[in-house]
Protein backbone atom coordinates (compact mmCIF):
# COMPACT_ATOMS: atom_id res chain seq x y z
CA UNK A 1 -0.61 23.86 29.65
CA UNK A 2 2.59 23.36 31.40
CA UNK A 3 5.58 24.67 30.62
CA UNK A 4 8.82 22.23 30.30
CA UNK A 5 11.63 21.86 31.68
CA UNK A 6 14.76 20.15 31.05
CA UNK A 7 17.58 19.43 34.17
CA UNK A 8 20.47 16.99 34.30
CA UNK A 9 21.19 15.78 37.52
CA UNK A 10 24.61 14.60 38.81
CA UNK A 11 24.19 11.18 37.79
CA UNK A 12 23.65 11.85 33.77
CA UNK A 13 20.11 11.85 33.70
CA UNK A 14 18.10 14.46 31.97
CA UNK A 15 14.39 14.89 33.62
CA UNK A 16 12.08 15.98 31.37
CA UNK A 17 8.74 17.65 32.81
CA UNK A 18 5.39 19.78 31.87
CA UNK A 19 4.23 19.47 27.92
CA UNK A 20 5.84 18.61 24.87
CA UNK A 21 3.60 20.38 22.44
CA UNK A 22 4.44 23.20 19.78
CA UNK A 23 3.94 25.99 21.90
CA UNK A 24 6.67 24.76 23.78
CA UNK A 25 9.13 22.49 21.79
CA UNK A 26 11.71 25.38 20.53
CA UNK A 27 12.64 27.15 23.76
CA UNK A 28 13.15 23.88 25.35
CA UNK A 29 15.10 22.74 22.37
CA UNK A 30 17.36 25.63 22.98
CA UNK A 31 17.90 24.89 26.55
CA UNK A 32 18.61 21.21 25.73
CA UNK A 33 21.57 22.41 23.35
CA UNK A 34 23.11 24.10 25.92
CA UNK A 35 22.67 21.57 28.98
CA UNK A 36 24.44 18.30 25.71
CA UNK A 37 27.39 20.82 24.76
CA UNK A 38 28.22 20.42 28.73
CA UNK A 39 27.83 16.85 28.34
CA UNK A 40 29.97 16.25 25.57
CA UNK A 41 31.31 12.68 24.99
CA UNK A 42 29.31 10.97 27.70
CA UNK A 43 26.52 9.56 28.07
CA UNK A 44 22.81 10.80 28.90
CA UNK A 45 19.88 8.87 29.85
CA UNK A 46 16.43 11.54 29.11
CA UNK A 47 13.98 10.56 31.54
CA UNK A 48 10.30 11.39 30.71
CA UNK A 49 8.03 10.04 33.51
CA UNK A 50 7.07 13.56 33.93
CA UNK A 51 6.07 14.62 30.94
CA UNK A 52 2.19 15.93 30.51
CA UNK A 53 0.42 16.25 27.62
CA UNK A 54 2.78 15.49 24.12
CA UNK A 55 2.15 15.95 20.39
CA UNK A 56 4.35 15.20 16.70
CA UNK A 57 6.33 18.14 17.91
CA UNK A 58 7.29 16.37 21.24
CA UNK A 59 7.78 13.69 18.40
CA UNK A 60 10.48 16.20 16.73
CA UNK A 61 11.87 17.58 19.55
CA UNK A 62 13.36 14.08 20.49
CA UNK A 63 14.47 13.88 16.63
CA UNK A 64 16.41 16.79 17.03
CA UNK A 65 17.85 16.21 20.42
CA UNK A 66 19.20 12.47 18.78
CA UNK A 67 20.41 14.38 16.26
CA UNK A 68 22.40 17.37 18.64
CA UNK A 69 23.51 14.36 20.95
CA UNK A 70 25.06 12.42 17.93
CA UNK A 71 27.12 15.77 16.97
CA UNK A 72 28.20 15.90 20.46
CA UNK A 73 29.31 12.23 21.00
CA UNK A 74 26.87 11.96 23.69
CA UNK A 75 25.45 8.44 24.03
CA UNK A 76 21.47 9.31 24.61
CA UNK A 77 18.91 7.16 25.88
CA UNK A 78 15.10 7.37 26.48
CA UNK A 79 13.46 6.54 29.98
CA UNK A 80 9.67 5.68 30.55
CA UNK A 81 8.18 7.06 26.91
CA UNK A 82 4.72 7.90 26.93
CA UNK A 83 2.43 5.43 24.78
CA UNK A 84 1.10 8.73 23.26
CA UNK A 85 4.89 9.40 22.05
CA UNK A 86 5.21 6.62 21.10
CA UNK A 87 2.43 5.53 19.22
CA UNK A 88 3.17 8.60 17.43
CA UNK A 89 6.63 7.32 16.40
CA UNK A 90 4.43 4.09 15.40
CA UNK A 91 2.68 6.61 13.16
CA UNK A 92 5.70 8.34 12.00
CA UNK A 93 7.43 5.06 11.54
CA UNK A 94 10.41 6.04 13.29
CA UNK A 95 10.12 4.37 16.35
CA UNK A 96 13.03 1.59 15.65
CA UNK A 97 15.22 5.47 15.45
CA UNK A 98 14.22 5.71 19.03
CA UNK A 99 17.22 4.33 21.84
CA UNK A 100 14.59 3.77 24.15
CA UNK A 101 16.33 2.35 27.72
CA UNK A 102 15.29 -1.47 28.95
């Protein structure tokens, strides 16, 4: 299992990278907070071609990271979602919540 990460780069991108599974989800969550209150009122585009292995709490994570964004008045968009997360937002029925990019 790989730890993630999360890193904005200059251009208002969040990368995304290692798993999204319960082991993981609340540190990462934490470090997320911090990296949207410096982003506050703009807009962020989370990209997650590099993300491993994902469960529902990779699922929740994103949930909660809509919901910290919205606080913040941070536009948020998804880049290059996994068909494993999302066919678990499928399951969950919350994949029209989702502002997946393209």
């Amino acid at each position: 299992m790989t730890a993630p990460q999360a890193v904005i780069d200059d251009r208002g991108v969040m990368r995304l990278s290692g798993d999204l599974v319960f082991a993981h989800v609340t540190t990462l969550l934490g470090k997320i907070e911090k990296l949207l209150e410096s982003n506050k009122g703009s807009e962020l585009v989370i990209d997650m071609s590099q993300v491993g292995d994902v469960d529902s709490s990779g699922l929740a994570l994103l949930l909660e990271v809509m919901e910290h964004a919205q606080r913040r008045e941070v536009k948020l968009r998804i880049r290059s979602l996994s068909e494993a997360l999302l066919g678990i937002a499928r399951l969950s029925n919350v994949d029209a919540l989702l502002p997946l990019e393209g």
